[in-house]
Structures are given as C-alpha cells and as structure tokens.
PDB file of N, CA and C in Angstrom:
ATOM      1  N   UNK A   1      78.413 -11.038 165.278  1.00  0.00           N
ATOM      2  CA  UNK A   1      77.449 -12.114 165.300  1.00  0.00           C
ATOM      3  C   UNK A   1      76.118 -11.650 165.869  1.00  0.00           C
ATOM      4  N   UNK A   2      76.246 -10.542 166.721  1.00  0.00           N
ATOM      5  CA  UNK A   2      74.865 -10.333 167.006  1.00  0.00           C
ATOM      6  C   UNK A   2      74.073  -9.455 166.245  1.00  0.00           C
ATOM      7  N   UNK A   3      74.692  -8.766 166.010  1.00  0.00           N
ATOM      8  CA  UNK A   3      73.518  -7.893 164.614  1.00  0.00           C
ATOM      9  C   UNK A   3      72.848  -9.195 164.063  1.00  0.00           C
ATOM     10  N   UNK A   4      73.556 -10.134 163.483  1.00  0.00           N
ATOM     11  CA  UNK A   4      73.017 -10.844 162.056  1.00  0.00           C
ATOM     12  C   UNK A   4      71.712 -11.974 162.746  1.00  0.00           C
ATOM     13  N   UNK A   5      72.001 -11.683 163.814  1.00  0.00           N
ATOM     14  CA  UNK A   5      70.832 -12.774 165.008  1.00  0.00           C
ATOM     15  C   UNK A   5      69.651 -11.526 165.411  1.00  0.00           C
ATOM     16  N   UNK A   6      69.587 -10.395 165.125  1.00  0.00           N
ATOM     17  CA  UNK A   6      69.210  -9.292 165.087  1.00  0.00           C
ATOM     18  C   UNK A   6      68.360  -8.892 164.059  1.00  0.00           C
ATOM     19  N   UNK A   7      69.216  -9.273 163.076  1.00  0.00           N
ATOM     20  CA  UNK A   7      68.421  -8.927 161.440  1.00  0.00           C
ATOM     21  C   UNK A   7      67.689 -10.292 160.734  1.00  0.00           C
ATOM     22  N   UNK A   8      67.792 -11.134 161.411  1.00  0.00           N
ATOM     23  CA  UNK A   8      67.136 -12.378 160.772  1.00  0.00           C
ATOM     24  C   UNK A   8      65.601 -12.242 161.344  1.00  0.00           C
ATOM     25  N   UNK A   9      65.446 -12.157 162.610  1.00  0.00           N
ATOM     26  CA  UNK A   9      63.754 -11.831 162.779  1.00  0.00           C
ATOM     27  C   UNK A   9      63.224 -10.497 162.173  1.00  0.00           C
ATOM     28  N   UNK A  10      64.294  -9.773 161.923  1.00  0.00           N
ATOM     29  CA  UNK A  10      63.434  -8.397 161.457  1.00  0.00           C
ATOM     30  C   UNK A  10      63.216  -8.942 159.972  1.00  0.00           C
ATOM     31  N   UNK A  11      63.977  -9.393 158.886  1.00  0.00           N
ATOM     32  CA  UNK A  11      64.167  -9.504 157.821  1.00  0.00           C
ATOM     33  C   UNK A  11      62.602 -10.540 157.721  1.00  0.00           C
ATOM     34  N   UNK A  12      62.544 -11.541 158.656  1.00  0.00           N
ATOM     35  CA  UNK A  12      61.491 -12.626 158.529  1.00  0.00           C
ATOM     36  C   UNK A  12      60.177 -12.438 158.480  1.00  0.00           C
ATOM     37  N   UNK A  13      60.054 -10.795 159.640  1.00  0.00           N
ATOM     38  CA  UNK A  13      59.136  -9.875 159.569  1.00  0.00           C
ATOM     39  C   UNK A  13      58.295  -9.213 158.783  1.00  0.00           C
ATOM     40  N   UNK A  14      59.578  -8.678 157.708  1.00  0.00           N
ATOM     41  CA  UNK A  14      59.320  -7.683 156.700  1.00  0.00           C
ATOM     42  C   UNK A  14      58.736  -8.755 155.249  1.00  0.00           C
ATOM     43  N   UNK A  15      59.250  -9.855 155.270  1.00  0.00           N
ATOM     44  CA  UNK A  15      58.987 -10.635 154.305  1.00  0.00           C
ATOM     45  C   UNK A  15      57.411 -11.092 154.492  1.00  0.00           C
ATOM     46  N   UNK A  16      57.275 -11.471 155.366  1.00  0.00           N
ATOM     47  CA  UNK A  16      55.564 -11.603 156.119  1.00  0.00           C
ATOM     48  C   UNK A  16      54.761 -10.629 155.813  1.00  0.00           C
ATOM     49  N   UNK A  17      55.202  -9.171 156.010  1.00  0.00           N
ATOM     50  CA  UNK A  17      53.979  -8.124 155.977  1.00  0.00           C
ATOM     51  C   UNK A  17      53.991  -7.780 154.758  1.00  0.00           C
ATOM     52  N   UNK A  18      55.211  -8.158 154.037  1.00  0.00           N
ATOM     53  CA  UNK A  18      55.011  -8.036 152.341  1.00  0.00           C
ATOM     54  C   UNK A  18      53.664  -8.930 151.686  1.00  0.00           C
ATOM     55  N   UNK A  19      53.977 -10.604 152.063  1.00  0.00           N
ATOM     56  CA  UNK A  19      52.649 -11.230 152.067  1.00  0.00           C
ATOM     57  C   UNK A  19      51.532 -10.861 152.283  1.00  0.00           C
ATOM     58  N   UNK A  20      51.114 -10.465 153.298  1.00  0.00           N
ATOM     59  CA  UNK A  20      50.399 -10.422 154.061  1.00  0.00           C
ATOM     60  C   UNK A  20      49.465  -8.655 153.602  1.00  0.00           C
ATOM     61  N   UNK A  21      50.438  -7.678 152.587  1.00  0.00           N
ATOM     62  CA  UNK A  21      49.718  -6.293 152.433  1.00  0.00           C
ATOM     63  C   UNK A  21      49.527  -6.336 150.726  1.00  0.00           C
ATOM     64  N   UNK A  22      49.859  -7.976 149.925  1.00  0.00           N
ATOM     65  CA  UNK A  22      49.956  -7.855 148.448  1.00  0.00           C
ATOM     66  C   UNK A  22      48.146  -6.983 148.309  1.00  0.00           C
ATOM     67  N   UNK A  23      48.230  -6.573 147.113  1.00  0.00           N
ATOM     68  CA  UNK A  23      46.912  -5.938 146.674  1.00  0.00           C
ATOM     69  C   UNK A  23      46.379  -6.930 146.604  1.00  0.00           C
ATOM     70  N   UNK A  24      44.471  -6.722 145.944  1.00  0.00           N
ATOM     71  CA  UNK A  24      43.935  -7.328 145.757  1.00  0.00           C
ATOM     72  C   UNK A  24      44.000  -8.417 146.491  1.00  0.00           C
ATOM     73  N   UNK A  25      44.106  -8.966 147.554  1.00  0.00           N
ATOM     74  CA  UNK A  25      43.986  -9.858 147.856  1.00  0.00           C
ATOM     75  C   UNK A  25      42.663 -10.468 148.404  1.00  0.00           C
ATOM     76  N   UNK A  26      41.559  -9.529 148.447  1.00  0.00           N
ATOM     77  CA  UNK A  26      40.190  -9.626 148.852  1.00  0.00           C
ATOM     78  C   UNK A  26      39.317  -9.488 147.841  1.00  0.00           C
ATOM     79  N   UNK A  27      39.913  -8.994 146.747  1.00  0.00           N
ATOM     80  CA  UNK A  27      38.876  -8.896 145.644  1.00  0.00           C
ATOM     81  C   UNK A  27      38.652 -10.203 144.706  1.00  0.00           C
ATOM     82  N   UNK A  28      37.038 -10.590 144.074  1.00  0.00           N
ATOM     83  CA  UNK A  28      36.884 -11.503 143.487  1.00  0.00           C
ATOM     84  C   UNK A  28      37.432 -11.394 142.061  1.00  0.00           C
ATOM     85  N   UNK A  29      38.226 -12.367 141.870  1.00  0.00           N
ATOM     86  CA  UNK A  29      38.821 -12.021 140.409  1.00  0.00           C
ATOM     87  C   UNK A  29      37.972 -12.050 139.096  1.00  0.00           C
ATOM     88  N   UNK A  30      36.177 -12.054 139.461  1.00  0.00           N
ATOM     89  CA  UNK A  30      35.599 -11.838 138.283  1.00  0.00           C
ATOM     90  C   UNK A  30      34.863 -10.445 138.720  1.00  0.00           C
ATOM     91  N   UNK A  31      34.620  -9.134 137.782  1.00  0.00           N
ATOM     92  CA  UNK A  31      34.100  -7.555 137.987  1.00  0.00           C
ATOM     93  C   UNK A  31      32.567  -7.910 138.501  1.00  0.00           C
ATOM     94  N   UNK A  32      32.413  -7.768 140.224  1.00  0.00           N
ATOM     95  CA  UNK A  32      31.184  -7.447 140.173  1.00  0.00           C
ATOM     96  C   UNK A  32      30.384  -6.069 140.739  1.00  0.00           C
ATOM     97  N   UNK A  33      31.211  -5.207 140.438  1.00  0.00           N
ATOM     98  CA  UNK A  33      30.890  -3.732 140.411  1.00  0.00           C
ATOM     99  C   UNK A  33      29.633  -3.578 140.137  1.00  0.00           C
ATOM    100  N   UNK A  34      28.401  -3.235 140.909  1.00  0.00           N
ATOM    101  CA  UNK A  34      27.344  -3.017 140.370  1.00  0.00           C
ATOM    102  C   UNK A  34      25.869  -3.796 140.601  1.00  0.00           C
ATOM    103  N   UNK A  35      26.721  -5.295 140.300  1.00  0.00           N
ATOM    104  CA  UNK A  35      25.731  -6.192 140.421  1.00  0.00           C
ATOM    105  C   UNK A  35      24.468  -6.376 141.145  1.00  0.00           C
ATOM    106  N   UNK A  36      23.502  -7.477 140.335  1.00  0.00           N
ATOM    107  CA  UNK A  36      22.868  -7.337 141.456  1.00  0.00           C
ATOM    108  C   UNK A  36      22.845  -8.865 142.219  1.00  0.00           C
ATOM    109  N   UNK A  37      22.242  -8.577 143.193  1.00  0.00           N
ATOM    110  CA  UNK A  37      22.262  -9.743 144.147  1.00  0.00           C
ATOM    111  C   UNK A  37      21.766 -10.956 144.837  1.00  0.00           C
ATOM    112  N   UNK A  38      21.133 -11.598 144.450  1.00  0.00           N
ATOM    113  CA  UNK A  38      19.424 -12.787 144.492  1.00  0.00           C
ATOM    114  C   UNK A  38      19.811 -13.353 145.417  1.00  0.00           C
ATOM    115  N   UNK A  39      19.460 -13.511 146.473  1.00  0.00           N
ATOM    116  CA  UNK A  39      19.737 -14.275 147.448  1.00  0.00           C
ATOM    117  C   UNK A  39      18.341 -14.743 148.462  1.00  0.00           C
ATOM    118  N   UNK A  40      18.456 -16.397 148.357  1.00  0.00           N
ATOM    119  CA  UNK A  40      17.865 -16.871 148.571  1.00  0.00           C
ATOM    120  C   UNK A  40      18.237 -18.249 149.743  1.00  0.00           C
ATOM    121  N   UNK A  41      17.517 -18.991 150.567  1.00  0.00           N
ATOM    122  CA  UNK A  41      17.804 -20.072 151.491  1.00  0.00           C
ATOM    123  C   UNK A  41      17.274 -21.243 151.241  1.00  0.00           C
ATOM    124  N   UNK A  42      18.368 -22.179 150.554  1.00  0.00           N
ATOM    125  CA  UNK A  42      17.852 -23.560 150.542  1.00  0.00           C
ATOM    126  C   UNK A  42      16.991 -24.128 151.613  1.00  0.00           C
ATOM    127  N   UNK A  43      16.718 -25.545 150.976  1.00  0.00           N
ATOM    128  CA  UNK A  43      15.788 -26.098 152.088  1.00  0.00           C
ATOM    129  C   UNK A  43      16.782 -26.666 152.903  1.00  0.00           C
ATOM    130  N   UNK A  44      18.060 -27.194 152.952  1.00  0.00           N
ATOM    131  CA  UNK A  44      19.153 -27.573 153.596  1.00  0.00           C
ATOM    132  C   UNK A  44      19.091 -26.720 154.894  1.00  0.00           C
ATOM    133  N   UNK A  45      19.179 -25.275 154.766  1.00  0.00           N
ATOM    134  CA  UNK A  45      19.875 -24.426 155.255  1.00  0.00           C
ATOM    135  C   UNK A  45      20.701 -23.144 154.378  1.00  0.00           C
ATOM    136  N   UNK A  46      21.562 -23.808 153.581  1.00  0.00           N
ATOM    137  CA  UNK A  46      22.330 -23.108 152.952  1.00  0.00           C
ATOM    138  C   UNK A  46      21.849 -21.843 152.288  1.00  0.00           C
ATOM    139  N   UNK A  47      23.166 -20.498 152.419  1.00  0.00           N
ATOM    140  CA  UNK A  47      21.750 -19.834 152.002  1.00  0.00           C
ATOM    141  C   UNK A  47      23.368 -19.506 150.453  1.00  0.00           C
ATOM    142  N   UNK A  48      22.405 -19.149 149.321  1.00  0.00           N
ATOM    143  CA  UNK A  48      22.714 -18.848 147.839  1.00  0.00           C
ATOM    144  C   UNK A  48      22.815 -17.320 147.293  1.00  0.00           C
ATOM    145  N   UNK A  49      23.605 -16.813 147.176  1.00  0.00           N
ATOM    146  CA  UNK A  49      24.417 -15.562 146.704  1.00  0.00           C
ATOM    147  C   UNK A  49      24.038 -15.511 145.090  1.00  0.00           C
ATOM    148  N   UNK A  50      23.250 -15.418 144.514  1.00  0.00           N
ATOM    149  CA  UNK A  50      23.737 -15.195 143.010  1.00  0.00           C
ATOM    150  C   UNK A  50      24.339 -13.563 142.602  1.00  0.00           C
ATOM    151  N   UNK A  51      25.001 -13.043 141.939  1.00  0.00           N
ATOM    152  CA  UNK A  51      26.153 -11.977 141.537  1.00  0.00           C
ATOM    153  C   UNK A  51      25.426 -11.910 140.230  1.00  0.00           C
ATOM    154  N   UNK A  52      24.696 -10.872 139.357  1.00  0.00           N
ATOM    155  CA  UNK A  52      24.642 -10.731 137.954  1.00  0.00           C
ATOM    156  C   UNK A  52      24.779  -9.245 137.703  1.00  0.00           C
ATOM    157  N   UNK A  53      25.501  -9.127 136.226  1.00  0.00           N
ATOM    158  CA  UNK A  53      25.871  -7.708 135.963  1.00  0.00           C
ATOM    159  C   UNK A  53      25.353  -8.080 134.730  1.00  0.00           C
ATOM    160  N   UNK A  54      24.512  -7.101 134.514  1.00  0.00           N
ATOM    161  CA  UNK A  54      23.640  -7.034 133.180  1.00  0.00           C
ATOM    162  C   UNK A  54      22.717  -8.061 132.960  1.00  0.00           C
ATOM    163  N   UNK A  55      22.356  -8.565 133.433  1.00  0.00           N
ATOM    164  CA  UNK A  55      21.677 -10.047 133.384  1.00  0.00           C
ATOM    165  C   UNK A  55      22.611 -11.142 133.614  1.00  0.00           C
ATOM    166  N   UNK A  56      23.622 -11.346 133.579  1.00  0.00           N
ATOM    167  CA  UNK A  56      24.488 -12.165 133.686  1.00  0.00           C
ATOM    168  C   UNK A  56      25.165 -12.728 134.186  1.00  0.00           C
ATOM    169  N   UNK A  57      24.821 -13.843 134.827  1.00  0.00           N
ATOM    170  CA  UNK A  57      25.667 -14.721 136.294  1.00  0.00           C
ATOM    171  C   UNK A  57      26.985 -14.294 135.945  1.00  0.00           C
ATOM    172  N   UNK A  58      27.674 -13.660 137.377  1.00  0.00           N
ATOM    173  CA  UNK A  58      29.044 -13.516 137.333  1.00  0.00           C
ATOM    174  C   UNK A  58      29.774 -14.091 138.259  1.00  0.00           C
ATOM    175  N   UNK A  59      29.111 -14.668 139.580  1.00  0.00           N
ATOM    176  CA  UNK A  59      29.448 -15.306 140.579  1.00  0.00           C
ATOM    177  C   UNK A  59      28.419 -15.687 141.712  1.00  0.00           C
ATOM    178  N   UNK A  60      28.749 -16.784 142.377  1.00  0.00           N
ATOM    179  CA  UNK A  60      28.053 -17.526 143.347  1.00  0.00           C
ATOM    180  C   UNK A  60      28.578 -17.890 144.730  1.00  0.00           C
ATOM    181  N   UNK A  61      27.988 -17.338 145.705  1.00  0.00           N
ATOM    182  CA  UNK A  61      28.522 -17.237 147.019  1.00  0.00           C
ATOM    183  C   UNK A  61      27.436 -18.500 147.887  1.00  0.00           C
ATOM    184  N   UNK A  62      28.060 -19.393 148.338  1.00  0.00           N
ATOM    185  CA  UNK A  62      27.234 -20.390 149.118  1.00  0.00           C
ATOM    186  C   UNK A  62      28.080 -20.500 150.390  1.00  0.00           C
ATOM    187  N   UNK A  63      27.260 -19.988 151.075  1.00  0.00           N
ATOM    188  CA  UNK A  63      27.229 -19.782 152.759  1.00  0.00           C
ATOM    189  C   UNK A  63      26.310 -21.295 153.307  1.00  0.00           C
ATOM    190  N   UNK A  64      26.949 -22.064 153.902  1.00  0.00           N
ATOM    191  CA  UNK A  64      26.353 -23.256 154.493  1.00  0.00           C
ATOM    192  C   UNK A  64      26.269 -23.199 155.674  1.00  0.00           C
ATOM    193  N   UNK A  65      25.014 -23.787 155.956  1.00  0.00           N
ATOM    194  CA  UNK A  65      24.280 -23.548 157.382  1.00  0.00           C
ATOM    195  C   UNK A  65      25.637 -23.618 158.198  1.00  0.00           C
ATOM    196  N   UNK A  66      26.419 -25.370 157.965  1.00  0.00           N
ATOM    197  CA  UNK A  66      27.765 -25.379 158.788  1.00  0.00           C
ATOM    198  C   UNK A  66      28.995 -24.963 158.144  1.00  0.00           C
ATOM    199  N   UNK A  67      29.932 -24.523 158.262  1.00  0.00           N
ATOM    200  CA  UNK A  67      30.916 -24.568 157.265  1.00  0.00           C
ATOM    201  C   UNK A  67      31.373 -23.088 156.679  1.00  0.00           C
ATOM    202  N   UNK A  68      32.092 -23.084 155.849  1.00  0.00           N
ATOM    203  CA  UNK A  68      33.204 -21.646 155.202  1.00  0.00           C
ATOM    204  C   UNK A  68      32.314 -21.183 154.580  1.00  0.00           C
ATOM    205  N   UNK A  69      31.890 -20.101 153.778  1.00  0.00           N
ATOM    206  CA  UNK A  69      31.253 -19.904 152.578  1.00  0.00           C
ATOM    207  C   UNK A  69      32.604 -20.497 151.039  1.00  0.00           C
ATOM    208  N   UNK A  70      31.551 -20.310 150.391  1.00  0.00           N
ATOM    209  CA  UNK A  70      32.540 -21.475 149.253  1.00  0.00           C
ATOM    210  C   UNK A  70      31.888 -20.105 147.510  1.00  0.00           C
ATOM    211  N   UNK A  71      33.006 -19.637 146.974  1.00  0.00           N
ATOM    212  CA  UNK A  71      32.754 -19.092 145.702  1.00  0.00           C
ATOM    213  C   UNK A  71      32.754 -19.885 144.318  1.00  0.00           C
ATOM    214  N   UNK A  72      31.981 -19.564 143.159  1.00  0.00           N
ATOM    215  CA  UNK A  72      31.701 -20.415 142.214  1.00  0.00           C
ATOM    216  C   UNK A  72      32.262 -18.866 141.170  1.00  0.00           C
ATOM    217  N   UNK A  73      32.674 -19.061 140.133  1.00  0.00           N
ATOM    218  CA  UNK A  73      32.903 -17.682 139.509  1.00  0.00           C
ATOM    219  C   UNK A  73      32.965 -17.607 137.755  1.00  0.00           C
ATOM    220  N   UNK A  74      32.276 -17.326 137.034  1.00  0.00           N
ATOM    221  CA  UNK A  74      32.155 -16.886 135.638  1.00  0.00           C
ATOM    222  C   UNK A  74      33.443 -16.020 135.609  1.00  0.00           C
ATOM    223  N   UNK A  75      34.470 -16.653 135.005  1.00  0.00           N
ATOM    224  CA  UNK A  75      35.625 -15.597 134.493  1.00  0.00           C
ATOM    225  C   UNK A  75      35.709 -15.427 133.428  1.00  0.00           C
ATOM    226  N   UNK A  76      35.376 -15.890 132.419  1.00  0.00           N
ATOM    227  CA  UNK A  76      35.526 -16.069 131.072  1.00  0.00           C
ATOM    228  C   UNK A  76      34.231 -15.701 130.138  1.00  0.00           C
ATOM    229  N   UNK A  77      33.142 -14.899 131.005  1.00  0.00           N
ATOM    230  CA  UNK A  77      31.901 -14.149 130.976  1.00  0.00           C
ATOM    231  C   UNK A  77      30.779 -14.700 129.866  1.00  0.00           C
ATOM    232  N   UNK A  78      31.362 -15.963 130.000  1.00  0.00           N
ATOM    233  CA  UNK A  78      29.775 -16.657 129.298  1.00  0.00           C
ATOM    234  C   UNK A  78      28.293 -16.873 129.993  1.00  0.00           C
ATOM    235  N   UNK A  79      28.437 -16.651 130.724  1.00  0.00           N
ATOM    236  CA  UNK A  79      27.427 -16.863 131.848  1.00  0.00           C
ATOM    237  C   UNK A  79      26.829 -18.336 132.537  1.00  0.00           C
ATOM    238  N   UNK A  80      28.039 -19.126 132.196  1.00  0.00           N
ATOM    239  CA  UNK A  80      28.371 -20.246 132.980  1.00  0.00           C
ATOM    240  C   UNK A  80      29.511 -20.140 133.848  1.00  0.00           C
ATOM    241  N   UNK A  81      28.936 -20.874 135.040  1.00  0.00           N
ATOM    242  CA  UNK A  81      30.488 -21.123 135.718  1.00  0.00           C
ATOM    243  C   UNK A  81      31.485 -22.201 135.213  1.00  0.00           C
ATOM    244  N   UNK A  82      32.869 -21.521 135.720  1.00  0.00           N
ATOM    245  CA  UNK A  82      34.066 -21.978 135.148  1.00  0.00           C
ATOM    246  C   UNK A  82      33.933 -23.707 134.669  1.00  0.00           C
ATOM    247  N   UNK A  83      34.481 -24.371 134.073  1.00  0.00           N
ATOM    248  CA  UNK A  83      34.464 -25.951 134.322  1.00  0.00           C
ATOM    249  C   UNK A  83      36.382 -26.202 134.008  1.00  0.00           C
ATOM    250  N   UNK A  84      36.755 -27.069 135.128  1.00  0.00           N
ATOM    251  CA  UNK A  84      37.970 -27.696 134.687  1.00  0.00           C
ATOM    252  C   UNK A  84      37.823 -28.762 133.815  1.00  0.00           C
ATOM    253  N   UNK A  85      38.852 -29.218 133.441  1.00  0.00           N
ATOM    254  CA  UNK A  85      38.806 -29.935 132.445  1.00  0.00           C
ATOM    255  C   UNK A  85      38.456 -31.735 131.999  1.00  0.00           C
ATOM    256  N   UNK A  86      37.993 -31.886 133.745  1.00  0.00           N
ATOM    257  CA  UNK A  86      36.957 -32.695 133.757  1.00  0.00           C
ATOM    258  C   UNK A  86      35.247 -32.507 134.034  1.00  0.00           C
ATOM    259  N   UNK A  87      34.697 -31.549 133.543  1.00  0.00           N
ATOM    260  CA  UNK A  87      33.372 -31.243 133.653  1.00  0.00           C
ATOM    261  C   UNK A  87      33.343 -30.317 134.995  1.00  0.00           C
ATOM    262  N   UNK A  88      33.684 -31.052 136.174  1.00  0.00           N
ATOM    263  CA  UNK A  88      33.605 -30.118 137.391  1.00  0.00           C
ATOM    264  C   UNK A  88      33.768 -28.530 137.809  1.00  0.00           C
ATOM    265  N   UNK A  89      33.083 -28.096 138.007  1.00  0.00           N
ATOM    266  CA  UNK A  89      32.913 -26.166 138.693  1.00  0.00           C
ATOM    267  C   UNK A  89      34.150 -26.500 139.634  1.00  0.00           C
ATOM    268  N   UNK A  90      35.218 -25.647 139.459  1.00  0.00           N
ATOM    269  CA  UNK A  90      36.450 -25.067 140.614  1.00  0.00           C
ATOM    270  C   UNK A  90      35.462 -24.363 141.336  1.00  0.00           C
ATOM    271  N   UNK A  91      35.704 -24.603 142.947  1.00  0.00           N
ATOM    272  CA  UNK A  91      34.972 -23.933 144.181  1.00  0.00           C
ATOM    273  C   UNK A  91      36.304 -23.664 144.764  1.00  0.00           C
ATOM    274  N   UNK A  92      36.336 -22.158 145.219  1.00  0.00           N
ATOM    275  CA  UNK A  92      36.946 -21.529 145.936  1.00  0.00           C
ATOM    276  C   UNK A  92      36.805 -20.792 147.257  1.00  0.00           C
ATOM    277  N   UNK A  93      37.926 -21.403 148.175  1.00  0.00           N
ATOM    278  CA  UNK A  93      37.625 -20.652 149.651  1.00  0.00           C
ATOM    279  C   UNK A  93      38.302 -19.638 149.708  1.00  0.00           C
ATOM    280  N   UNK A  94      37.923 -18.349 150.542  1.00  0.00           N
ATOM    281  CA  UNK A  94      38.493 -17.806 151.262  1.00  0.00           C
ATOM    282  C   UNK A  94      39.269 -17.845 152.569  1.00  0.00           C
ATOM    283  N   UNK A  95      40.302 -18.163 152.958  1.00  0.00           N
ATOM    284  CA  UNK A  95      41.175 -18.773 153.577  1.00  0.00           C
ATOM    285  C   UNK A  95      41.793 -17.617 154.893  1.00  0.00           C
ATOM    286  N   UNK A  96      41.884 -16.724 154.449  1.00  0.00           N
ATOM    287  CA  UNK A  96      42.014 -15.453 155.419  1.00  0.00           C
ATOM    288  C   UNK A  96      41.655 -14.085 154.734  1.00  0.00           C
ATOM    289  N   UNK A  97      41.301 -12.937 155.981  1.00  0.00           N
ATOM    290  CA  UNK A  97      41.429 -11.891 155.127  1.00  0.00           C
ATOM    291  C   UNK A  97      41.519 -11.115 156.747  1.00  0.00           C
ATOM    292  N   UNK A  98      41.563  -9.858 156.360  1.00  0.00           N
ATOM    293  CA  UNK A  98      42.168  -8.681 157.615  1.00  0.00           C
ATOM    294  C   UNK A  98      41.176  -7.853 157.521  1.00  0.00           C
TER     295      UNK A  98
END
C-alpha cells in the first residue's frame, strides 16, 4: 500500500510537466516570421501592435493601458481578421507562459 501512495503524486507530477512542456505553446498560430511591426498609442491609452508580412495584416496585439494584452489574428491570410460566425473578431488571451 505504500508504494501506490508513493506513485500517485509522482504519476500526478509527470502528467503536469507533460502539460505544462507541450510545444508550441507560445507561438502565434498565424507565421509572423519577419514581419513588420506599426505600433502606435491610442488616445485611450492603449497601445496597438499591427504584425504585416508582405504588406499584409497578419496579427494584432492590443496592450491596454489596464488589463492583459488581447491578440486579434488573420489565419486564413486574407488580410482580414478572423470573424466567427456571427460577424464578431475571436480575441485571444494569453493565459500563462514560462
């Protein structure tokens, strides 16, 4: 009985740092190798990230005066951002990273 009270935190461990080392987990899932970078500061505060590779919006980083930064992302390389399927841009946080 005591091994198996033994191997349950190690096992709980190993399952965690599996999470926790998947690839990619920091990279933006649209290529911005290269890009270039326009960045500019609203009158809010907020300041605006534009991402273009070749001329071409590939992503949008908005850093708010208060708050997370928030990503906007061209995956589908039309040079609009994404829309779900009610008109609305998907905004994505970054939630952790190491």
């Amino acid at each position: 009985m005591k091994p198996m009270m033994l191997a349950a935190p190690l096992l709980l461990a190993l399952l965690l740092a599996g999470c926790a080392t998947s690839g990619g987990a920091g990279a933006p899932p649209v290529d911005v190798a290269g890009a270039d970078i326009a960045k500019r500061t609203l009158d809010n505060g907020d300041v605006l990230e534009e991402y273009r590779v070749a001329g071409q919006l590939r992503m949008v980083k908005v850093t708010p005066l208060r708050g997370a930064p928030y990503f906007m992302y061209d995956q589908n390389g039309d040079g609009r951002m994404d829309d779900s399927k009610d008109g609305v841009s998907p905004v994505y946080w970054k939630l952790y990273s190491w």
